[in-house]
C-alpha atoms as a PDB file:
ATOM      1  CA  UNK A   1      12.230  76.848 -56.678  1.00  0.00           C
ATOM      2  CA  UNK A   2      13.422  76.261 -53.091  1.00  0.00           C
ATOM      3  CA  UNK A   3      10.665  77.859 -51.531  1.00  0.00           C
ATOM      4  CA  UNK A   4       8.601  75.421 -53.573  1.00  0.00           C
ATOM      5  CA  UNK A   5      10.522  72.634 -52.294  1.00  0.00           C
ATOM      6  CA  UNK A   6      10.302  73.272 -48.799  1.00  0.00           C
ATOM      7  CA  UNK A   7       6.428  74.072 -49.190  1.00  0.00           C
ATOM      8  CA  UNK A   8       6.132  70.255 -50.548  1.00  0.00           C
ATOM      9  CA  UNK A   9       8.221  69.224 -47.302  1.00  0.00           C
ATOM     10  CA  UNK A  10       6.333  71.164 -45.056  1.00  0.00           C
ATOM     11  CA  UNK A  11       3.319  69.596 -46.114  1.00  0.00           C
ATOM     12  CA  UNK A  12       4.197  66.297 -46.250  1.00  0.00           C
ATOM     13  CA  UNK A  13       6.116  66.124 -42.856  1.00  0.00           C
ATOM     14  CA  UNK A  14       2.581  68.042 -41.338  1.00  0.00           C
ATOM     15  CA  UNK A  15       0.193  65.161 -42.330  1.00  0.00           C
ATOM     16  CA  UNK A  16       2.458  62.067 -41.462  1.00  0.00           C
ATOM     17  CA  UNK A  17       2.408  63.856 -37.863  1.00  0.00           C
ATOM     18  CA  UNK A  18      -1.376  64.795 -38.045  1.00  0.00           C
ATOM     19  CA  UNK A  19      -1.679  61.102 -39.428  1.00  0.00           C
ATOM     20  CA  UNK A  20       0.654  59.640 -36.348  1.00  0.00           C
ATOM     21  CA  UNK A  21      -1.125  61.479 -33.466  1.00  0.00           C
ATOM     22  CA  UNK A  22      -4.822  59.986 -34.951  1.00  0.00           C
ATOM     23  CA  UNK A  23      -3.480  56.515 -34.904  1.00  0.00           C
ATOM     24  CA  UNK A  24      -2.137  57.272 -31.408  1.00  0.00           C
ATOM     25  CA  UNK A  25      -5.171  58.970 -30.308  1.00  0.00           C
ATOM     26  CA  UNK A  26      -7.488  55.764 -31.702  1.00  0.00           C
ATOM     27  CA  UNK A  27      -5.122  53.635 -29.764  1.00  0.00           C
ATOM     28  CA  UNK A  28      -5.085  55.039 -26.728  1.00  0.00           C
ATOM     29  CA  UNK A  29      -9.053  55.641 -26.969  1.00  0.00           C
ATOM     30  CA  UNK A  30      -9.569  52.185 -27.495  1.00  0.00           C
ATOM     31  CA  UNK A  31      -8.062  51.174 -24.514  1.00  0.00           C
ATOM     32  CA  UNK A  32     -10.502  53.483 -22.397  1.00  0.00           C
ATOM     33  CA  UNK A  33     -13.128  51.411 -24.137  1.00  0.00           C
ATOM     34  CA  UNK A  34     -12.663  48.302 -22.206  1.00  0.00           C
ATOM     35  CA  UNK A  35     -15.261  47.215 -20.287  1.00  0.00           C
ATOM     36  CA  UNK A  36     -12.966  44.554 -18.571  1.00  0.00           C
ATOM     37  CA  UNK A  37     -11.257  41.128 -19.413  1.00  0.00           C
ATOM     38  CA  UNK A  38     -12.131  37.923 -20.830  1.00  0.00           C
ATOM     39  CA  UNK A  39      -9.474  35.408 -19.226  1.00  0.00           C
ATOM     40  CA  UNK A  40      -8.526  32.403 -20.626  1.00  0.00           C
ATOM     41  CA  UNK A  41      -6.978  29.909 -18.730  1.00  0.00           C
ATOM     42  CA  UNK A  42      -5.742  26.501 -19.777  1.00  0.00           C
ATOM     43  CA  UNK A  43      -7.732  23.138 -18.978  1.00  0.00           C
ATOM     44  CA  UNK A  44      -6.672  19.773 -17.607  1.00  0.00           C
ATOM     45  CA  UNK A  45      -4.946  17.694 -19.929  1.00  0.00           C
ATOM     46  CA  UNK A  46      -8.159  16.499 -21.495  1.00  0.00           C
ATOM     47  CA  UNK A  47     -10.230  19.340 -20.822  1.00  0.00           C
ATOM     48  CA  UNK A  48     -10.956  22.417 -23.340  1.00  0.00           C
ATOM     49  CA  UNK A  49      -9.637  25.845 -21.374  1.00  0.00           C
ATOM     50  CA  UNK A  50     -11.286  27.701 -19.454  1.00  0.00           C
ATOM     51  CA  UNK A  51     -12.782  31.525 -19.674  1.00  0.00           C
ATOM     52  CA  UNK A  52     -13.843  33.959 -17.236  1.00  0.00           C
ATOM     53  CA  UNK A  53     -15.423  37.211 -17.341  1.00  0.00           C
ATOM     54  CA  UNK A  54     -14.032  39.614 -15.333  1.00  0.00           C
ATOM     55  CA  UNK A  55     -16.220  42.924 -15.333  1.00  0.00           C
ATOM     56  CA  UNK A  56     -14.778  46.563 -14.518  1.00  0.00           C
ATOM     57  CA  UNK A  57     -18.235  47.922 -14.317  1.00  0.00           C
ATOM     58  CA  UNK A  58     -21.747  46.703 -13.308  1.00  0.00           C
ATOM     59  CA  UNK A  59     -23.555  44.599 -15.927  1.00  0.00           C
ATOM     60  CA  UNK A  60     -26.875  47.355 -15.615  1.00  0.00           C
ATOM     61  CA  UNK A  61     -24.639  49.883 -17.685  1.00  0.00           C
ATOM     62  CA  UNK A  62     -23.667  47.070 -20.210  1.00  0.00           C
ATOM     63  CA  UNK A  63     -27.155  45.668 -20.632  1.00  0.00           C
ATOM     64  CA  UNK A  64     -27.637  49.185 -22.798  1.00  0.00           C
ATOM     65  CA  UNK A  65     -24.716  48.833 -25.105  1.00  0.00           C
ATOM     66  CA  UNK A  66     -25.182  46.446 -28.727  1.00  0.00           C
ATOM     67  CA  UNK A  67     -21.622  46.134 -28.312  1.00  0.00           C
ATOM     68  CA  UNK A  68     -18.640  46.082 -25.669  1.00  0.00           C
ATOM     69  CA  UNK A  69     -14.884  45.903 -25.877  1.00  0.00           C
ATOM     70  CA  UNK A  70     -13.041  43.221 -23.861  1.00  0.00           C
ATOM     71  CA  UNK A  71      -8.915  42.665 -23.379  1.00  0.00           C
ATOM     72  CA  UNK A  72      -8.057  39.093 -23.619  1.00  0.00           C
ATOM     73  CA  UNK A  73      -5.566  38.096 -20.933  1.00  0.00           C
ATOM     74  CA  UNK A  74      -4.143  34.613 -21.509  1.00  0.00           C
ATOM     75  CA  UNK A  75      -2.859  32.613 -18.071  1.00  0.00           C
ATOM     76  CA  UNK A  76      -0.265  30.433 -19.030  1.00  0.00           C
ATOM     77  CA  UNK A  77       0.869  27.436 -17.080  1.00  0.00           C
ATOM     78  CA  UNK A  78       4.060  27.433 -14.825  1.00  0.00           C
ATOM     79  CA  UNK A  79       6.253  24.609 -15.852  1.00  0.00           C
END
């Protein structure tokens, strides 16, 4: 019975690491991904804010890809 016991254990404490390590690894991954930042900055008081692109590689190896990944970085105003 105990040897049954700690099989069940085993197993169950192997795939919540094998399950940790993929979420880790997909994390991680995505931030490789990025193909740079999309800023956004706030506007004057009755403006809209602003956003700029700001590219870590050269928009010829983009213009291949459907789809990119982008970080959003928001610039906040000093008071």
């Amino acid at each position: 019975m105990d040897a049954k016991l700690f099989l069940i254990v085993f197993i169950c404490i192997a795939a919540l690491g094998l399950v940790l390590g993929i979420a880790i690894g997909f994390n991680l991954s995505e931030g490789q991904r990025c193909v740079g930042d999309l800023v956004i900055a706030p506007g004057d008081e009755d403006a809209d804010h602003y956003m700029f692109l700001d590219l870590a590689k050269s928009p010829e190896t983009l213009a291949e890809k459907e789809r990119v990944m982008l970080n959003i970085k928001m610039i906040r105003t000093r008071k």
